[in-house]
Protein backbone atom coordinates (compact mmCIF):
# COMPACT_ATOMS: atom_id res chain seq x y z
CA UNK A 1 -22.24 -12.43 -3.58
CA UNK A 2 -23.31 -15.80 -4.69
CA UNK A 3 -20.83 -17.30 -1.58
CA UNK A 4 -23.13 -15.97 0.81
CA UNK A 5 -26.30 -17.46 2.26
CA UNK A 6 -29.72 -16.05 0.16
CA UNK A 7 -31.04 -14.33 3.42
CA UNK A 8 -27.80 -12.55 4.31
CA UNK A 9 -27.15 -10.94 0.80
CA UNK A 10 -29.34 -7.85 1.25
CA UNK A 11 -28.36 -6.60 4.91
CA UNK A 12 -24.78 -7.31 3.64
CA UNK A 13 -24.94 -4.76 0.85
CA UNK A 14 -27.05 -2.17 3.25
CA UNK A 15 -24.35 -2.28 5.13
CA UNK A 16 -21.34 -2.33 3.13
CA UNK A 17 -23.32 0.89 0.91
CA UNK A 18 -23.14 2.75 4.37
CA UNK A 19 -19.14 2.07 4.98
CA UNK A 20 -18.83 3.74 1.17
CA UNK A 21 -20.47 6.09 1.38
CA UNK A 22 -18.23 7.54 4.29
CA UNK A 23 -15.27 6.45 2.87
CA UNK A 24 -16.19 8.17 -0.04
CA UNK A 25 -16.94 11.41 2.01
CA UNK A 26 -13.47 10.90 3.39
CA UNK A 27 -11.80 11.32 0.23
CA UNK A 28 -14.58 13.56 -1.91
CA UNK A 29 -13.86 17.15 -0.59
CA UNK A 30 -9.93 17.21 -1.15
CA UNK A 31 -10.79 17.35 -5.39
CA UNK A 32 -13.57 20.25 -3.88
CA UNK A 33 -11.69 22.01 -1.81
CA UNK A 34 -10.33 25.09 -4.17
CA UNK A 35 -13.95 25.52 -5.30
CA UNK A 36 -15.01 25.71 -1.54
CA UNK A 37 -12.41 27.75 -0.82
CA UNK A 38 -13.28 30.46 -3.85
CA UNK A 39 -17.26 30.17 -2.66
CA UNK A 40 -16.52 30.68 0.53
CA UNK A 41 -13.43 32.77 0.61
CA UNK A 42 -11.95 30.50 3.32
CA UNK A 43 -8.43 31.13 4.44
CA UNK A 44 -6.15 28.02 4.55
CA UNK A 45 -6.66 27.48 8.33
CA UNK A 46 -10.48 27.27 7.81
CA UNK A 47 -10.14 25.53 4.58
CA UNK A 48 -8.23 22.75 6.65
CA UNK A 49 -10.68 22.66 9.31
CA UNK A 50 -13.24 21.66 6.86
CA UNK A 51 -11.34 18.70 5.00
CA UNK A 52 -9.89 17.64 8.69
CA UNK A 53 -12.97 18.08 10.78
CA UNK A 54 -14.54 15.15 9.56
CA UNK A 55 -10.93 12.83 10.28
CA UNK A 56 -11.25 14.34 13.46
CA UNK A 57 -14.27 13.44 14.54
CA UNK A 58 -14.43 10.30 13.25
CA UNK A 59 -11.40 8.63 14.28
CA UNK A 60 -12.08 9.84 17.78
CA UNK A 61 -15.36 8.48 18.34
CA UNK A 62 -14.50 4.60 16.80
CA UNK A 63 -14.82 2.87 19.15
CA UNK A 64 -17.26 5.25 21.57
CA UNK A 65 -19.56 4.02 18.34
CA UNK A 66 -18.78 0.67 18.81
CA UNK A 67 -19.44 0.40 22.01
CA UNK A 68 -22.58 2.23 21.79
CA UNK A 69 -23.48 -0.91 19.79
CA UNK A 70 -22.88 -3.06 21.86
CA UNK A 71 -24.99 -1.38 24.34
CA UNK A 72 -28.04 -0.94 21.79
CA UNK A 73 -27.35 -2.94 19.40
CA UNK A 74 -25.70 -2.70 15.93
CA UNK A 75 -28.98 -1.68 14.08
CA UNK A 76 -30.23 1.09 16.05
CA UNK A 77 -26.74 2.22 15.95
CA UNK A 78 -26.27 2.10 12.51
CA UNK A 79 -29.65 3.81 11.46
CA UNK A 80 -28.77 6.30 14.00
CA UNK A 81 -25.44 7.20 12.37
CA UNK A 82 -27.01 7.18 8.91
CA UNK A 83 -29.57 9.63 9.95
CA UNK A 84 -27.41 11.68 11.59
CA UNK A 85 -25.10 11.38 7.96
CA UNK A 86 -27.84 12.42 6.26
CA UNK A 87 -29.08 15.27 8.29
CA UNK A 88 -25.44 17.00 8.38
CA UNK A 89 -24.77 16.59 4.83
CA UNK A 90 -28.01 18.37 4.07
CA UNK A 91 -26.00 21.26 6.28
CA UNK A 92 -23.03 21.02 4.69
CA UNK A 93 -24.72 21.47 0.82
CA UNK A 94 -26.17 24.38 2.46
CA UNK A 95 -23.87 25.92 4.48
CA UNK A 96 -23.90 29.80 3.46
CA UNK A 97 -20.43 30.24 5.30
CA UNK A 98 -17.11 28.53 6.50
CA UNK A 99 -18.04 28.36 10.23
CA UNK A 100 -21.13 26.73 9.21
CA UNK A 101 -19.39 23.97 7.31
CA UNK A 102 -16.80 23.26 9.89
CA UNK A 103 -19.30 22.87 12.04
CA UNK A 104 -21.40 20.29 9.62
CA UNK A 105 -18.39 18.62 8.27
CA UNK A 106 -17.35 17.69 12.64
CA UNK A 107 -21.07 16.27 12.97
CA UNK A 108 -20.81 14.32 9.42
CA UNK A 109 -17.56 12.61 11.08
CA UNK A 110 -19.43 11.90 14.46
CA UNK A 111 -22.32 10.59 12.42
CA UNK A 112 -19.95 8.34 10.58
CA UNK A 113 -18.39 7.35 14.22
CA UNK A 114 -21.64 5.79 14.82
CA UNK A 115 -22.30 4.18 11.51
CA UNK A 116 -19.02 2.35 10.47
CA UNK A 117 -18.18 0.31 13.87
CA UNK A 118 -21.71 -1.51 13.22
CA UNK A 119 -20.87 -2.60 9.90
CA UNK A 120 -17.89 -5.09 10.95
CA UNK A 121 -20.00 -6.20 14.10
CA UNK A 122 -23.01 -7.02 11.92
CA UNK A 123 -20.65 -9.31 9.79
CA UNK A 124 -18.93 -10.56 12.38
CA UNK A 125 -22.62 -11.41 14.17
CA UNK A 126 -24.14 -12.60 11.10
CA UNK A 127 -21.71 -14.60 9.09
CA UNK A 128 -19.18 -17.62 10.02
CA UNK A 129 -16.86 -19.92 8.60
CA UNK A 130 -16.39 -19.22 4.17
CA UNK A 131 -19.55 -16.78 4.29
CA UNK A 132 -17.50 -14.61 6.38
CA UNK A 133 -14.48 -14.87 4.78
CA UNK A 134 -16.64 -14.07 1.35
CA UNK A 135 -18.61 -10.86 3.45
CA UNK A 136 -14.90 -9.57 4.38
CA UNK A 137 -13.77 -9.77 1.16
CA UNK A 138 -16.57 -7.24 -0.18
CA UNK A 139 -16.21 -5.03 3.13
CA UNK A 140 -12.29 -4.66 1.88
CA UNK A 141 -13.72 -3.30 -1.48
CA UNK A 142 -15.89 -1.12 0.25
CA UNK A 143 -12.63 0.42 1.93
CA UNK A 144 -10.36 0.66 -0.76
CA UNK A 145 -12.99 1.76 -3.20
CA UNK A 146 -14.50 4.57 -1.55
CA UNK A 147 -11.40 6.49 -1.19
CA UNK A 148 -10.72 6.37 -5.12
CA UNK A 149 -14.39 6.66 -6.22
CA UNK A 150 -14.51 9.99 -3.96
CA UNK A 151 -11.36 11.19 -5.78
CA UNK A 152 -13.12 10.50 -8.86
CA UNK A 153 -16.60 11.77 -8.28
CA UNK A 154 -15.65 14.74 -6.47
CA UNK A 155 -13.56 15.80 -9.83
CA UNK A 156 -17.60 14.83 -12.07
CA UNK A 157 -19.34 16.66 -9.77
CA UNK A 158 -17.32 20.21 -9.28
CA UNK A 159 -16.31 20.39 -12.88
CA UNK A 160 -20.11 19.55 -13.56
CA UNK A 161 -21.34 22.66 -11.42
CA UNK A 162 -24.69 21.42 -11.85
CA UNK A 163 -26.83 24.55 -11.72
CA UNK A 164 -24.71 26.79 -10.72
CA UNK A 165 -24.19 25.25 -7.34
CA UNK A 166 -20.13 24.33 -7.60
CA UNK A 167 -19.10 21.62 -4.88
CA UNK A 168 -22.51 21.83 -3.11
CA UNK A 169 -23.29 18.38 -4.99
CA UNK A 170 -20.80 16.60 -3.26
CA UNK A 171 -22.35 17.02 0.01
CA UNK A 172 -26.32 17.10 -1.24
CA UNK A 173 -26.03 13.74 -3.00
CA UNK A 174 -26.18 11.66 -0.11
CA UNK A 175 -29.65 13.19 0.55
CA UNK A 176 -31.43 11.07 -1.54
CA UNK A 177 -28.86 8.24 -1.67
CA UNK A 178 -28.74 8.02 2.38
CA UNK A 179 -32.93 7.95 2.53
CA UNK A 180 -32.62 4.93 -0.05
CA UNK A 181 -30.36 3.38 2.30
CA UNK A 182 -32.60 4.30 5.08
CA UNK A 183 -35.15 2.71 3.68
CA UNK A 184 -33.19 -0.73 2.75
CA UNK A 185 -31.89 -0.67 6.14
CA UNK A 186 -34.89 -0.64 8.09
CA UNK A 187 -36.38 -3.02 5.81
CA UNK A 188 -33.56 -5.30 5.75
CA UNK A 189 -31.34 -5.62 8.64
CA UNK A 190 -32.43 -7.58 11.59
CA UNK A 191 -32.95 -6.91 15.04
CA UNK A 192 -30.06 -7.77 16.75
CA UNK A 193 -31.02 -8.41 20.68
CA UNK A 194 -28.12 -10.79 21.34
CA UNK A 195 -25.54 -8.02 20.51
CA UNK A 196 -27.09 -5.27 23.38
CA UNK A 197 -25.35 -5.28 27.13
CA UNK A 198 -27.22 -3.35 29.89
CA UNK A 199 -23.88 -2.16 31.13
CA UNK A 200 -23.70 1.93 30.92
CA UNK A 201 -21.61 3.47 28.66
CA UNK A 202 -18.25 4.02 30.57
CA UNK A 203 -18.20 7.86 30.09
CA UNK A 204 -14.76 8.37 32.03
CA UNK A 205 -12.86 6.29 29.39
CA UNK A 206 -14.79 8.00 26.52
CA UNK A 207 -13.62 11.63 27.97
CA UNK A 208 -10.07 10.48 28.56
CA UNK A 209 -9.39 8.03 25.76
CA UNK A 210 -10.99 11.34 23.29
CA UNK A 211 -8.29 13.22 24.73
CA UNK A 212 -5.65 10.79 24.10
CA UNK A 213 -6.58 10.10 20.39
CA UNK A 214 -6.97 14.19 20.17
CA UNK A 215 -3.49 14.81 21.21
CA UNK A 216 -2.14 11.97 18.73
CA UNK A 217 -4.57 12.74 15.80
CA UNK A 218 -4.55 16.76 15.66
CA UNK A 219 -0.75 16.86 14.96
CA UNK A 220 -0.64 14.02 12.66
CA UNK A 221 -3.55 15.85 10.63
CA UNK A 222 -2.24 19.73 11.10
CA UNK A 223 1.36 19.14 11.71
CA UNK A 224 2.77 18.93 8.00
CA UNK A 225 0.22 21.95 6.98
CA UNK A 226 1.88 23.79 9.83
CA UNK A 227 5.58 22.81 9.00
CA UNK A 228 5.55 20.54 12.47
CA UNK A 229 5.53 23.44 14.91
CA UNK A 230 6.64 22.84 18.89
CA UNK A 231 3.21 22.24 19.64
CA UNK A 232 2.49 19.51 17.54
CA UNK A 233 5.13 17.41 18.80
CA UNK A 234 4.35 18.61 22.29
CA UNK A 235 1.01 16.96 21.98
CA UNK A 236 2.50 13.75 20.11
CA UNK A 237 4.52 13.47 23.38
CA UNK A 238 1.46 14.10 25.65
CA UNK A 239 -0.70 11.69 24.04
CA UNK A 240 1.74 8.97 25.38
CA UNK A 241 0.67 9.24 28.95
CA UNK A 242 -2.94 9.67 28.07
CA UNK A 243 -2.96 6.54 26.62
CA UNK A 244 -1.48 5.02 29.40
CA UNK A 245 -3.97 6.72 31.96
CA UNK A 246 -6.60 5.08 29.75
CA UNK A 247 -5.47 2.11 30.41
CA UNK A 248 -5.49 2.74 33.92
CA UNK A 249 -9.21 3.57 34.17
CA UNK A 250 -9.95 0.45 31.79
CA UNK A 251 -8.62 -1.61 34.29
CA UNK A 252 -10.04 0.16 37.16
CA UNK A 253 -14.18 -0.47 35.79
CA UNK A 254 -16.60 -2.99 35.64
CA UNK A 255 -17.95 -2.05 32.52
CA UNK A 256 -14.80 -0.88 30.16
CA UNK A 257 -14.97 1.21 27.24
CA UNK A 258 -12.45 -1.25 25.59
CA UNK A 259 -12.11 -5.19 26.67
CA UNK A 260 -7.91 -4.55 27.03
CA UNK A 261 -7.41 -8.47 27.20
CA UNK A 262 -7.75 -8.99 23.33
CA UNK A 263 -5.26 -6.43 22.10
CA UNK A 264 -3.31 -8.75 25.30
CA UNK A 265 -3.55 -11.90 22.74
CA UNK A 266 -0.84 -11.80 20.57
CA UNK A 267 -2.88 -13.26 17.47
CA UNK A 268 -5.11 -9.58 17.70
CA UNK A 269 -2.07 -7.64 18.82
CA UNK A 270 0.14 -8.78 15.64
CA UNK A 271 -3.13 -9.39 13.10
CA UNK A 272 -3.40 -5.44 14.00
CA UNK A 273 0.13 -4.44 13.67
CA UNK A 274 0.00 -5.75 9.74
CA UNK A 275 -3.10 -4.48 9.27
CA UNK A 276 -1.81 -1.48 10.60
CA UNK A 277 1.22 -1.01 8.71
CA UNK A 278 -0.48 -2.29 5.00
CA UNK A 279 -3.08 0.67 5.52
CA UNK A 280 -0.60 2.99 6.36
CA UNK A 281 1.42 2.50 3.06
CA UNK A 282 -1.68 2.59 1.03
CA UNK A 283 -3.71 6.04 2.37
CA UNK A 284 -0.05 7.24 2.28
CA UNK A 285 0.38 6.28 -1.53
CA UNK A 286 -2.91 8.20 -2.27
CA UNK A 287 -1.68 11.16 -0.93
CA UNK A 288 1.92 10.88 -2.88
CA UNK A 289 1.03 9.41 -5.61
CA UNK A 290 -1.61 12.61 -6.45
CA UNK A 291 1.22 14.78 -5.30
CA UNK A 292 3.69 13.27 -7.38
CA UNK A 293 1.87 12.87 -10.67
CA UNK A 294 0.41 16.49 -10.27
CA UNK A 295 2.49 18.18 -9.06
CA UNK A 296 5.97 16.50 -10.29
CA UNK A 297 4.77 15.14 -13.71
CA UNK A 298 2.55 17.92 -14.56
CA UNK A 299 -0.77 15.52 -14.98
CA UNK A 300 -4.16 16.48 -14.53
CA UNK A 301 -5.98 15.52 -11.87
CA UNK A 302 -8.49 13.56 -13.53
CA UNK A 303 -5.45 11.46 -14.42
CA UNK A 304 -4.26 10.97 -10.91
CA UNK A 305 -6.97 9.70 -9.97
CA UNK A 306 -7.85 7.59 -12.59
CA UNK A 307 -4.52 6.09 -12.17
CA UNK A 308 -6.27 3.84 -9.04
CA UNK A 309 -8.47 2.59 -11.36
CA UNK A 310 -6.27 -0.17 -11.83
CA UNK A 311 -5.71 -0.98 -8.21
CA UNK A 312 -9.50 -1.14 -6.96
CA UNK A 313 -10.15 -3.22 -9.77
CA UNK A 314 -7.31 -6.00 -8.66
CA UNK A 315 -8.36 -5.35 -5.13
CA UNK A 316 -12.06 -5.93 -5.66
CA UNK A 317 -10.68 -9.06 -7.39
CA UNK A 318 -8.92 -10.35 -4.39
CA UNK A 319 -11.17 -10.15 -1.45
CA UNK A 320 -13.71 -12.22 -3.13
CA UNK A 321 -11.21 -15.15 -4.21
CA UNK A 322 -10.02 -15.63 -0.54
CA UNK A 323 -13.10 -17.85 0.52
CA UNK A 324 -12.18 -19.64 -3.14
CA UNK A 325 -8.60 -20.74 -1.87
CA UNK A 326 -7.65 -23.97 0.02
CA UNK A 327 -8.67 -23.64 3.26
CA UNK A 328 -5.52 -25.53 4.78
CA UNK A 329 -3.67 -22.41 3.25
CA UNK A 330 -5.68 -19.99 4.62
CA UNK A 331 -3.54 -19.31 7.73
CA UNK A 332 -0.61 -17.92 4.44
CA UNK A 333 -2.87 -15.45 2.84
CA UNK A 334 -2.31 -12.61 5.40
CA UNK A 335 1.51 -13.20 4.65
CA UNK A 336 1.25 -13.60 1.05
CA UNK A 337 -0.67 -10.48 0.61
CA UNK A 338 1.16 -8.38 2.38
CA UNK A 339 4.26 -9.94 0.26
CA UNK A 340 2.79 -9.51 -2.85
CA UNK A 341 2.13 -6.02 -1.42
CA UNK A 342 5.62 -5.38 -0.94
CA UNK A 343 6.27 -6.74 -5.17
CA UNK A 344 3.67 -4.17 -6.19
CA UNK A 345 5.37 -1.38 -4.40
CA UNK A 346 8.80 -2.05 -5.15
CA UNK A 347 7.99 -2.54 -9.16
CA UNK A 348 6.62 0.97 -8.83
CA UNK A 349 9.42 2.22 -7.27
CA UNK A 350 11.33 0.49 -10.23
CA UNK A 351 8.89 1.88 -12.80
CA UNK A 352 9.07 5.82 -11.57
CA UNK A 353 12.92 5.43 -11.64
CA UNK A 354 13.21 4.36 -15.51
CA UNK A 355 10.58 7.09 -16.48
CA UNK A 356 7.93 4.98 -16.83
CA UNK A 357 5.11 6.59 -14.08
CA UNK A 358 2.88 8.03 -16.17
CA UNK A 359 1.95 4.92 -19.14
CA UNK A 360 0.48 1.61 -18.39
CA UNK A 361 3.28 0.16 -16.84
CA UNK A 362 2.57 1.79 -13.82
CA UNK A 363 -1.16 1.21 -13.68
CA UNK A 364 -0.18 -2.12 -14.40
CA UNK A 365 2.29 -2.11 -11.17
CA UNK A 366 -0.37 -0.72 -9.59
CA UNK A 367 -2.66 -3.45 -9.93
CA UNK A 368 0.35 -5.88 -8.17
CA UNK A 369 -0.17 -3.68 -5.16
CA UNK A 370 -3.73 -3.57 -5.20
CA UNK A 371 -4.14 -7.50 -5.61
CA UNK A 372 -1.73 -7.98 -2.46
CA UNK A 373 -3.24 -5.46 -0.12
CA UNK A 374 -7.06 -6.82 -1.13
CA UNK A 375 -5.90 -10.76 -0.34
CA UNK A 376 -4.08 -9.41 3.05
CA UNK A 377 -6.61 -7.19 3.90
CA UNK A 378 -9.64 -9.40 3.80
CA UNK A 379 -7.07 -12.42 4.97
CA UNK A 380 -6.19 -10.25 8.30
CA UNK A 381 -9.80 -8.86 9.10
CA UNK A 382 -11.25 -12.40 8.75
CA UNK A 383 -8.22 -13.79 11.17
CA UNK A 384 -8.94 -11.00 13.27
CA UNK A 385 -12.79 -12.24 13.66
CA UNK A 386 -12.01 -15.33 13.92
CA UNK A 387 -9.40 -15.18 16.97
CA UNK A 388 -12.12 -12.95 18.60
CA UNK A 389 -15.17 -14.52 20.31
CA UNK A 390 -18.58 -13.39 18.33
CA UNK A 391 -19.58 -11.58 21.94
CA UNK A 392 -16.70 -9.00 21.58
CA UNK A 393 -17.33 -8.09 18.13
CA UNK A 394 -17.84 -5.06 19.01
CA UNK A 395 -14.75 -4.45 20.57
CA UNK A 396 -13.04 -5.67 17.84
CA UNK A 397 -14.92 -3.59 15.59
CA UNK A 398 -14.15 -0.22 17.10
CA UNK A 399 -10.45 -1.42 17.86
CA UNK A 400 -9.71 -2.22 14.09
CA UNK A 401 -11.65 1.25 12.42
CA UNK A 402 -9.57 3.31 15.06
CA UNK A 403 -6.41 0.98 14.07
CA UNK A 404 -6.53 1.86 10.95
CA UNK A 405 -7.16 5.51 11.50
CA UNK A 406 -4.30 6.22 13.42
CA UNK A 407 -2.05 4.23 11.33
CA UNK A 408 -3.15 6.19 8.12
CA UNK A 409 -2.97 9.12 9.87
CA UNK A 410 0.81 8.54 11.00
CA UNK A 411 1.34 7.45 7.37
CA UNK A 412 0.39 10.42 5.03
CA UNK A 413 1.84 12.89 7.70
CA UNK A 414 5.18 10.89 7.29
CA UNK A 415 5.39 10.31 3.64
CA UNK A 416 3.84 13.49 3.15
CA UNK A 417 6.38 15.21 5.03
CA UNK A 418 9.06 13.18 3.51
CA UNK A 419 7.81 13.26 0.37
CA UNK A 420 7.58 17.24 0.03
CA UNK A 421 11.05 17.73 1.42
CA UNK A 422 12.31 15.30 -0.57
CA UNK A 423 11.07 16.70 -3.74
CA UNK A 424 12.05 20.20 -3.35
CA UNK A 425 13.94 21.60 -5.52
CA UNK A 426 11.50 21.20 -8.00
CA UNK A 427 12.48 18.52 -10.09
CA UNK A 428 13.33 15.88 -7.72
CA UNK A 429 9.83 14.47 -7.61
CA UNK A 430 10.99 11.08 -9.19
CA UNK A 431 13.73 10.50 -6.93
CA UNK A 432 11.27 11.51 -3.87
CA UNK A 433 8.24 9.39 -5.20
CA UNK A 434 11.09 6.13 -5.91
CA UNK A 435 12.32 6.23 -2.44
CA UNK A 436 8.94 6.84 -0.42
CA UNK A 437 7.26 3.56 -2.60
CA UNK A 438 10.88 1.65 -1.97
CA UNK A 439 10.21 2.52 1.91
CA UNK A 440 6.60 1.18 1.66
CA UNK A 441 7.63 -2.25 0.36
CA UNK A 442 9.79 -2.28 3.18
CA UNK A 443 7.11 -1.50 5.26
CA UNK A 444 4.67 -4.20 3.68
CA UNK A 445 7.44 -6.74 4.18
CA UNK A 446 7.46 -6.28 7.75
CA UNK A 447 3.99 -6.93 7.73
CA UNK A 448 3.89 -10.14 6.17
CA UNK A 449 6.48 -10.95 9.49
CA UNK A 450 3.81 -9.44 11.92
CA UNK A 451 1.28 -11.21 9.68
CA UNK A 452 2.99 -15.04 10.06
CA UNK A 453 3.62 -14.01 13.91
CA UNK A 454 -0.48 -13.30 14.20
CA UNK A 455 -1.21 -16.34 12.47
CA UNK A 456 1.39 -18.70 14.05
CA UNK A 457 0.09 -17.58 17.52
CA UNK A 458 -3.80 -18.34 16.56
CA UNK A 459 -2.54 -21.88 15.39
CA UNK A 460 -0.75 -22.10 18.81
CA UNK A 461 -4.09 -21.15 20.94
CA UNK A 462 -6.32 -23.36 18.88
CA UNK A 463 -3.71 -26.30 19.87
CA UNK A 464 -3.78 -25.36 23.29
CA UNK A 465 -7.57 -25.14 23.60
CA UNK A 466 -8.12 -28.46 21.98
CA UNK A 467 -5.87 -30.59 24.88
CA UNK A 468 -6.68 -27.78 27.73
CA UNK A 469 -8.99 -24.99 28.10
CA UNK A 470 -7.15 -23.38 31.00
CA UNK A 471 -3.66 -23.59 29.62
CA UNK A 472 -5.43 -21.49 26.48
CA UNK A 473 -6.68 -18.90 28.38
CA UNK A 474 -3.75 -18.28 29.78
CA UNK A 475 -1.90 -18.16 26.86
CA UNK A 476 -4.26 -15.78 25.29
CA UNK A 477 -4.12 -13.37 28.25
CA UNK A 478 -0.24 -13.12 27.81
C-alpha cells in the first residue's frame, strides 16, 4: 500500500478485511456442506437453504445497506454490519439444528448487506485521483480472493475437525477475527458526517424493489437444483414488471431509494454492463471449473481449488499496477482487461481440448485470465467512481455490489445448467468445460466493447463540461 497516503493505509485495510471476510463466507460452506449435511441430517432442500440463504439475503438488501449509509453514515453502518456478522456467526457455529442455521446463515447475509456497500463508499469518500485508483486495486483482490481462500479454508478446516466439532470452525472463526476487526475499526476509521442525509429511508422502494430482486434471485439460485420448474421461470417473468414498478415509485419520491439518473448516464450504464458481464464469467468459472475437474477429471477437491491459486495471484498482481500505468492510457485499461480476459479464457478452452486441464498449463492459462479480469476490474470500478460525483457514492456503491450479484447469479445458473447437460453422458466433461470457457471469452470480448463505449462516453461528458456545463448535464441525463 505504499501508493496510498500514510493516514489512509489503516482504515483502508479495516475495510477491505471486512469485504473478505464475507466474500470468504460466500464461498466457505459449499467445501462444508456434506459435513453439515451428515451433522445435521439435512435433506437437500434444507441443505440448499443454508448455502443460499446467505446469497439471498445479501444480494437483496445491497443497496437498502447503502443507502442506510448514506443516511448514517458509512461507519456506523459498517460497524453495525460487522456486529451483526459477528453475532450470527456465533449462531451459526452453534446451531444444534437445520432450522436454526437457515435462520443464522439469512441474518449473516443481511449483516453482510450492511457491511459491504460501506466499503466502496468509504474509498470512494476518502481517496481521489492515483490513491484511488491504488485503494481499488486492493478492493478487487479482496473480491476475487475471498471466494478462492473460502474454497480453500473451508477444505483446512472440515478435514481438520478440530475437536471434534466438524464444519462448526468455519462459522466460529470469525468470532475472534470479527472482534479484532471491531476493534481496528472503531479505532481507525473516521467519522464520516459529510456522507449522512436527513432524508428517511424510502421504505416503499425497499419493500417493492426486495420483491423484485426476490423474484429474479430465488430462481436463478434454486432453479438448476430444481431442474428449472414452471415456477421459476414464472417468477423470472414477474420480476420484469416489478422492476419496472420500482422505477415508478423512484420517480414518484423526494427522497429515492436509488438516484435513477446515474444508471441514465451512459458512462455508469455501460462501465456496469462490463463489469457485469466479466463477473459473470468468472463466479461462473468457479462453479465449472470445480465441477469439471471433480467431477469429470476425477481430482480431489483440494486440487480444484488450489487450481485458483494461480489466478488470485495474477489478479492481486494487476489491481495494484493500474495506478503504475500511464495515465493518458488509463481510459484503455477497462478494454484491455477485459481483452486479455477473453485470451485467458479462450487458451483454457484450448488447453482442456488437447488434454492438458489438469498440469501447469492450465494454471498457467489461468493466470492470463486472472491478470485481465484484475486490470479490468479495478480499471472499471475506478471509472465508475470517477464518472460519479463523491455525494452519490453511495448510490453507486449499492448499485455496483447488487450489479454484480445479479450478474453472477445469472451466470453460474446458466453455465451451470449448460454445463451439466452438456456433460452428461458421463464422459463428455471436456467437450462441456471447452465450450462453456469458449462462450466466456466471447462474453469477455463483448465487454471490452461495453467497456470502450463507457469510457468513450466519460471522455465525451468531460469535453462537454469543460466548454458548457448545461450542455453536460444534459448529456449525462440521456
Amino acid at each position: 500500500m505504499s501508493a496510498l497516503p500514510g493516514g489512509t493505509r489503516w482504515p483502508l485495510a479495516v475495510l477491505l478485511s471486512g469485504q473478505l471476510m464475507v466474500n470468504v463466507d460466500l464461498a466457505i460452506v459449499n467445501t462444508a456442506a456434506p459435513s453439515i449435511q451428515h451433522t445435521l441430517r439435512a435433506g437437500d432442500g434444507e441443505l440448499e437453504l443454508v448455502v443460499s440463504g446467505y446469497i439471498l439475503a445479501y444480494a437483496v438488501l445491497l443497496i437498502t445497506g447503502a443507502r442506510l449509509g448514506a443516511i448514517h453514515g458509512y461507519r456506523r453502518l459498517f460497524l453495525v454490519g460487522l456486529v451483526g456478522f459477528v453475532l450470527a456467526s456465533l449462531a451459526c457455529g452453534l446451531a444444534p439444528g437445520t432450522g436454526w442455521l437457515i435462520a443464522a446463515r439469512v441474518a449473516q447475509g443481511a449483516a453482510a448487506a450492511m457491511m459491504v456497500p460501506q466499503v466502496l463508499s468509504g474509498i470512494q469518500l476518502t481517496f481521489t485521483g492515483g490513491a484511488r485508483t491504488a485503494a481499488i486495486g486492493y478492493y478487487s483482490l479482496a473480491l476475487s480472493g475471498g471466494a478462492v481462500l473460502g474454497q480453500l479454508l473451508g477444505g483446512v478446516l472440515v478435514s481438520a475437525d478440530l475437536f471434534g466439532t466438524g464444519w462448526r470452525p468455519i462459522f466460529l472463526i470469525n468470532v475472534p477475527l470479527g472482534a479484532l476487526l471491531l476493534a481496528a475499526a472503531v479505532r481507525y476509521l473516521p467519522r464520516d458526517d459529510r456522507a449522512r442525509h436527513r432524508e428517511p429511508l424510502d421504505l416503499r422502494g425497499v419493500a417493492v424493489l426486495s420483491l423484485a430482486l426476490l423474484l429474479a434471485v430465488v430462481p436463478l439460485v434454486f432453479g438448476r437444483e430444481a431442474g428449472w420448474p414452471l415456477w421459476t421461470w414464472v417468477s423470472l417473468v414477474a420480476s420484469i414488471p416489478a422492476l419496472g414498478w420500482f422505477v415508478s415509485t423512484q420517480r414518484r419520491t423526494s427522497n429515492p431509494l436509488v438516484n435513477l439518473s446515474l444508471v441514465a448516464r451512459p458512462a455508469v450504464r455501460w462501465g456496469l454492463i462490463a463489469h457485469g458481464a466479466s463477473t459473470l464469467t468468472y463466479l461462473a468459472l468457479l462453479f465449472v471449473l470445480a465441477v469439471y475437474l471433480q467431477r469429470g477429471l476425477g481430482l480431489s477437491p483440494a486440487y480444484s481449488g488450489f487450481a485458483l491459486v494461480t489466478w488470485v495471484a495474477a489478479f492481486g498482481v494487476a489491481g495494484p499496477l493500474l495506478p503504475r500505468l500511464p495515465a493518458h492510457l488509463s481510459h484503455l485499461m477497462p478494454a484491455l482487461g477485459c481483452a486479455i480476459l477473453a485470451l485467458g479464457y479462450l487458451a483454457t478452452s484450448i488447453t482442456a481440448a488437447t488434454g492438458h486441464a489438469s498440469g501447469g498449463i492450465l494454471l498457467a492459462v489461468l493466470a492470463i485470465g486472472g491478470f485481465g479480469l484484475g486490470l479490468s476490474s479495478a480499471a472499471l470500478i475506478t471509472h465508475l467512481t470517477t464518472a460519479t460525483p463523491t455525494n452519490h457514492a453511495a448510490d453507486l456503491s449499492g448499485i455496483i455490489s447488487t450489479n454484480a450479484q445479479l450478474w453472477g447469479a445469472i451466470g453460474v445458473a446458466a453455465a451451470g445448467t449448460a454445463y451439466l447437460g452438456l456433460a452428461h453422458p458421463p464422459g463428455n466433461g471436456t467437450t462441456a468445460f471447452t465450450l462453456i470457457t469458449a462462450t466466456f471469452s466471447a462474453l469477455a470480448l463483448a465487454a471490452s466493447g461495453a467497456s470502450l463505449l463507457a469510457t468513450r462516453a466519460a471522455g465525451k461528458h468531460q469535453q462537454l463540461e469543460s466548454t458548457d456545463p448545461r450542455t453536460a448535464a444534459e448529456e449525462a441525463a440521456t
